[in-house]
Every structure is written in C-alpha cells, then in structure tokens.
N, C-alpha and C. Protein backbone atom coordinates (compact mmCIF):
# COMPACT_ATOMS: atom_id res chain seq x y z
N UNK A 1 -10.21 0.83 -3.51
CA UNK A 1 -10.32 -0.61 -3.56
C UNK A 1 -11.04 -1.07 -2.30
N UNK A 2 -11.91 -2.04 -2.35
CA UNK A 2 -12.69 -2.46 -1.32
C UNK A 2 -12.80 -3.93 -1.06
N UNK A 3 -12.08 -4.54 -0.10
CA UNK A 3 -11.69 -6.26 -0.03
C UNK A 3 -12.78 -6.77 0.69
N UNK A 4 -14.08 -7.07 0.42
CA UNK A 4 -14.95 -7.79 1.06
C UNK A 4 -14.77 -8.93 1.54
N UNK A 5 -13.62 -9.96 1.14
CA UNK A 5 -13.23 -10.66 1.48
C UNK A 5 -12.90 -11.35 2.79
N UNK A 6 -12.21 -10.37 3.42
CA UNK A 6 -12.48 -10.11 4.99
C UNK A 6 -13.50 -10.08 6.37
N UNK A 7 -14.71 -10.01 5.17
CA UNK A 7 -16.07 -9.73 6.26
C UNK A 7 -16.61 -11.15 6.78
N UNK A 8 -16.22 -12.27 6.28
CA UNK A 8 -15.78 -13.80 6.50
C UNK A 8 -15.00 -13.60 7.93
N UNK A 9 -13.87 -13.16 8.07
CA UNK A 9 -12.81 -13.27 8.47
C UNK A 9 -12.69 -12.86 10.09
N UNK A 10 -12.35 -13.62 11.15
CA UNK A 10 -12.20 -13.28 12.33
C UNK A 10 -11.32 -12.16 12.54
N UNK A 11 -11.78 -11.06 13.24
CA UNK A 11 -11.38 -9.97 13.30
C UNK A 11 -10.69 -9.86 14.54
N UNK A 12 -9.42 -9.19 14.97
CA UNK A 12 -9.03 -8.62 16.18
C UNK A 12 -8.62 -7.64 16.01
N UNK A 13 -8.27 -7.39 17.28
CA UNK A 13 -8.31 -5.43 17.49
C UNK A 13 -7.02 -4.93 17.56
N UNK A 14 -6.78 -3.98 17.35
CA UNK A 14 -5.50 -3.45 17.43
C UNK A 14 -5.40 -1.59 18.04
N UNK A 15 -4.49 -1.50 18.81
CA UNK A 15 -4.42 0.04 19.30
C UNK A 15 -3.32 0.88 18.81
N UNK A 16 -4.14 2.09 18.06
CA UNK A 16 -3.04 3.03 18.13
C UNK A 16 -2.72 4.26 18.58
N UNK A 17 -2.20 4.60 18.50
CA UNK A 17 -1.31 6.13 18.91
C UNK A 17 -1.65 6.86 17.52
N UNK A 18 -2.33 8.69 18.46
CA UNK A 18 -2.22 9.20 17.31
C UNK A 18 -2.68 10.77 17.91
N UNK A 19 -1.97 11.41 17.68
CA UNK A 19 -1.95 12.87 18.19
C UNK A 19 -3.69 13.19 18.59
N UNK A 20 -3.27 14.18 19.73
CA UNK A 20 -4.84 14.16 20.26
C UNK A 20 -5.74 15.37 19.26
N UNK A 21 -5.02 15.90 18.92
CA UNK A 21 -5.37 17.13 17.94
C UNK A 21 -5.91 16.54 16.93
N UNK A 22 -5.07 15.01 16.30
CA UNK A 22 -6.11 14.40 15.02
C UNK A 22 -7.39 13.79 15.65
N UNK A 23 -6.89 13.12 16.82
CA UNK A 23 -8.69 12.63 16.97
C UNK A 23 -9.57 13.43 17.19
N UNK A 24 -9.17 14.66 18.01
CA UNK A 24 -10.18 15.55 17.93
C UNK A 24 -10.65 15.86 16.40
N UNK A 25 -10.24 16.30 15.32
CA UNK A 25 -10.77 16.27 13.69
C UNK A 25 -11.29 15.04 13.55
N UNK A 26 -10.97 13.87 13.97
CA UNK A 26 -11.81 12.59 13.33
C UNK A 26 -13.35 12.96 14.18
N UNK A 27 -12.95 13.20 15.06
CA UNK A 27 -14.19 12.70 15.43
C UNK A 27 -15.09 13.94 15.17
N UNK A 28 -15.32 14.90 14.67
CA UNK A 28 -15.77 15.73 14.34
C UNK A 28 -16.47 14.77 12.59
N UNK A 29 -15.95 14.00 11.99
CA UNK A 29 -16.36 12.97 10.95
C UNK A 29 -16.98 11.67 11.51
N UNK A 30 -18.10 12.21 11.73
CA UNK A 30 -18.66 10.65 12.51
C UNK A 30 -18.92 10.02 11.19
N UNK A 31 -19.08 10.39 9.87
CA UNK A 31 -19.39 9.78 8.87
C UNK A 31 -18.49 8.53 8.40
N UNK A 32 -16.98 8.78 8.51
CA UNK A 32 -16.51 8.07 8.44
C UNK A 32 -15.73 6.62 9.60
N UNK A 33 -15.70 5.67 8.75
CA UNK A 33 -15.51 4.39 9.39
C UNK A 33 -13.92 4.61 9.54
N UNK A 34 -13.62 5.05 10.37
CA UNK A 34 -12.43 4.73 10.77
C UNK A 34 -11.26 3.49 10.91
N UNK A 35 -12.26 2.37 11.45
CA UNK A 35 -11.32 1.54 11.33
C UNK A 35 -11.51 0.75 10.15
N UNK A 36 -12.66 0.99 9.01
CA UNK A 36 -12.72 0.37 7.93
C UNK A 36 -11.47 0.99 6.73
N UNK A 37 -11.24 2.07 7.22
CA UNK A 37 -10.13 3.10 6.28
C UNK A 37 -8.93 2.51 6.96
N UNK A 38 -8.50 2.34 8.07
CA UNK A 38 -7.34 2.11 8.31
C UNK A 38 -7.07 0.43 7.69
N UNK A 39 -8.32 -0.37 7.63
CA UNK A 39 -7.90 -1.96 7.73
C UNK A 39 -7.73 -1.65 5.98
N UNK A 40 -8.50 -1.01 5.38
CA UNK A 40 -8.34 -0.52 3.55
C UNK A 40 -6.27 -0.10 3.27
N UNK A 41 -6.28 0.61 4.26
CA UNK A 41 -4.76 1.07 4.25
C UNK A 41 -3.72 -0.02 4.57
N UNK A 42 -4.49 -0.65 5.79
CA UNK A 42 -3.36 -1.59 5.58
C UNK A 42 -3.14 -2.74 4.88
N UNK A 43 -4.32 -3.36 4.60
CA UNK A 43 -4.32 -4.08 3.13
C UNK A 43 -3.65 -3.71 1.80
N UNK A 44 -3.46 -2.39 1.65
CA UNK A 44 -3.13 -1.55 0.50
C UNK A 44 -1.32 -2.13 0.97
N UNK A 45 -1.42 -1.49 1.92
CA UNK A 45 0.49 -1.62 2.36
C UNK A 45 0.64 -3.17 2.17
N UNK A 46 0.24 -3.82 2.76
CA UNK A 46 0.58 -5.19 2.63
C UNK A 46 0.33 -5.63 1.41
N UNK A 47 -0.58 -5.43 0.36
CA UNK A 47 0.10 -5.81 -0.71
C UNK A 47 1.35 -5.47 -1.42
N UNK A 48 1.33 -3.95 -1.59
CA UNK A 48 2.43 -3.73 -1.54
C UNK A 48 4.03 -4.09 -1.57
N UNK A 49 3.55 -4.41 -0.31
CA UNK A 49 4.81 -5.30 0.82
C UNK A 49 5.31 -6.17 0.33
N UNK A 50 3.55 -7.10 -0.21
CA UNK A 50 4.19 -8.43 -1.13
C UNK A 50 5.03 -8.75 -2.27
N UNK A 51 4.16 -7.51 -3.27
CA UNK A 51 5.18 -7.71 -4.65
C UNK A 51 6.47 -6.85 -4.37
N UNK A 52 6.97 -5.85 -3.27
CA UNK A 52 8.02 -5.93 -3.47
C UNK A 52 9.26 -7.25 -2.53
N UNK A 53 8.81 -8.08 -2.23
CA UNK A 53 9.14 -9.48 -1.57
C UNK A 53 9.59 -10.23 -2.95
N UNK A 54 8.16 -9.90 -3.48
CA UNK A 54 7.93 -11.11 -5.14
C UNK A 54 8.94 -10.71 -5.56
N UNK A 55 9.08 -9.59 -5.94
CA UNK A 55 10.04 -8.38 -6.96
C UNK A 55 11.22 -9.46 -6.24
N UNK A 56 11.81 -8.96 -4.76
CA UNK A 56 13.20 -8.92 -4.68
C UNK A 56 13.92 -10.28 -4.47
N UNK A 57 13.05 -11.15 -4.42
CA UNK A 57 13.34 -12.94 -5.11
C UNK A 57 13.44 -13.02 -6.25
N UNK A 58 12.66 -12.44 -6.92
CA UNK A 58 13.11 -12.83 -8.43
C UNK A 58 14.32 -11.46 -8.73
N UNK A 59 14.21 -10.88 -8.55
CA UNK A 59 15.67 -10.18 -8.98
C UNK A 59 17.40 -10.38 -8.36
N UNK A 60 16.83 -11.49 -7.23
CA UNK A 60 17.99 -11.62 -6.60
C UNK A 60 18.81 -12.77 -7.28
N UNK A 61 18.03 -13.29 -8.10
CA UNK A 61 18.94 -14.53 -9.09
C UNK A 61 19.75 -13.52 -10.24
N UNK A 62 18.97 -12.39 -10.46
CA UNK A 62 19.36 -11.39 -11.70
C UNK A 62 20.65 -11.49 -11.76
N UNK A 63 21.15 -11.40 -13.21
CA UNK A 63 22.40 -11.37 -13.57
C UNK A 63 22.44 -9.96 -14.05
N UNK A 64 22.24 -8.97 -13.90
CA UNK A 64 21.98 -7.85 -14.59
C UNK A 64 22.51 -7.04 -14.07
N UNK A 65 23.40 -6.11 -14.62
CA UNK A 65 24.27 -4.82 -13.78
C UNK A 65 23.45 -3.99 -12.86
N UNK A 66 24.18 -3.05 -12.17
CA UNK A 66 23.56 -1.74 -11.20
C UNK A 66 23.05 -1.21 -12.12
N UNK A 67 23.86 -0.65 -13.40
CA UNK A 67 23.16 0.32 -14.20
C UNK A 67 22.25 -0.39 -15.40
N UNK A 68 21.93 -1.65 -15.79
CA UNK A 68 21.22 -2.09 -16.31
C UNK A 68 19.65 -1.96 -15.34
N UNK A 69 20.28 -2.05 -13.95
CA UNK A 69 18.66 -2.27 -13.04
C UNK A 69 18.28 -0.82 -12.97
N UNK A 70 19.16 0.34 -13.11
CA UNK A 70 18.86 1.46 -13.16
C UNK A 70 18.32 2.08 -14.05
N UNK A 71 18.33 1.52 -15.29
CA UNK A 71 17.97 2.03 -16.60
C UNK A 71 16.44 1.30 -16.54
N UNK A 72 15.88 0.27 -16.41
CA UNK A 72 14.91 -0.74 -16.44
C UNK A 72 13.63 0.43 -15.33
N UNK A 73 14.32 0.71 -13.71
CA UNK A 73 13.40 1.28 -13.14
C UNK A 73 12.97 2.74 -13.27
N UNK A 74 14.15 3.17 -14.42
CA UNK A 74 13.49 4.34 -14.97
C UNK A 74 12.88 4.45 -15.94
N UNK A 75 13.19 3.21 -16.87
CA UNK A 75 11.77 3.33 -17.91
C UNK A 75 10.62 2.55 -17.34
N UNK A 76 10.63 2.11 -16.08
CA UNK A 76 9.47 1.84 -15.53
C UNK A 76 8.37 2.93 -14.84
N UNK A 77 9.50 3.67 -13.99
CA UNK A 77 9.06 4.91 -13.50
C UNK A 77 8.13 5.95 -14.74
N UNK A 78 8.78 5.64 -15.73
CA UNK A 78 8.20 6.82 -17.24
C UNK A 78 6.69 6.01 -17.26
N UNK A 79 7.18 4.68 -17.45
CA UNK A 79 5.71 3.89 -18.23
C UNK A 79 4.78 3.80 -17.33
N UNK A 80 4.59 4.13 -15.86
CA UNK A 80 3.57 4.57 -14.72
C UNK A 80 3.17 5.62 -14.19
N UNK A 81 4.23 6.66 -14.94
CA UNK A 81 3.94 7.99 -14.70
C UNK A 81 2.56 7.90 -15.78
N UNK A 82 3.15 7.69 -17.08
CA UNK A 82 2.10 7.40 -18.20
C UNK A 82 0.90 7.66 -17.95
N UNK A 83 0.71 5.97 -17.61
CA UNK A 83 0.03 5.34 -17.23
C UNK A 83 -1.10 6.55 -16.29
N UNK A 84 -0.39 7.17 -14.95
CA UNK A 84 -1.41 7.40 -13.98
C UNK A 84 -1.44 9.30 -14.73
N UNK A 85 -1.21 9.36 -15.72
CA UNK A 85 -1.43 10.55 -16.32
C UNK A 85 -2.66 10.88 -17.23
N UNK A 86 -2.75 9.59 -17.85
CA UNK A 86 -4.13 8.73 -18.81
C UNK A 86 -4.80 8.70 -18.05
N UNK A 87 -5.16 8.60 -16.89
CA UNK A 87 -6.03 7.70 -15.54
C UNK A 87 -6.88 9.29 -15.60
C-alpha cells in the first residue's frame, strides 16, 4: 500500500534505535528508502490501531456473551484465513 497523501504533509523526524549489525545490512541496500518503508509501516500500524479502537467502542455497548464473542472471532478468523488463501 502506498499513501501519497502525505507528500502534502509537513514532515518531522524521528530517531531510532536499532542493532548495529542491522544497519550495517541496511546499508549495504542503498536501494532502498528506508525511511519511506518505515513511515509505510507505520501508517500500516496506525491504521490498524484505529479499527481496533473502532472495533472496541462498538463492542463495548455489546450485549453478547464471552462465548458468543468467541464463536463470532473464530468464524472470523476462518473467513480471513479464506480470504488470504484465494489472494
């Protein structure tokens, strides 16, 4: 997935930590954009993040048993296994 959306967007910087042994392998990949993969990743997480926020508001009104919510996320779990099996 690729959010162009962002290229609008005032950018700041951020530092991380990360074993010296991996940067030595990154940088052996000058091909890749490093911080374009990490800002891809964290966009990925933060959506994420969101629908399970969305998810746990709307299930928190739920009237629905433990084992009713248990039965629901395992035929959910089946119908995305599916899903990324077709893919």
């Amino acid at each position: 997935m690729t959010n162009v959306s962002y290229l609008r967007t005032k950018m700041v910087s951020i530092t991380l930590s990360i074993p010296e042994e991996l940067k030595q392998k990154m940088d052996k990949s000058k091909f890749i954009n490093w911080s374009a993969l990490a800002r891809e990743s964290f966009l990925k997480k933060m959506e994420q993040l969101e629908i399970l926020d969305k998810l746990e508001k709307d299930f928190s009104k739920s009237e629905l048993t433990d084992e009713e919510c248990l039965k629901l996320g395992r035929k959910l779990r089946r119908i995305i296994s599916e899903k990324h099996k077709r893919a």
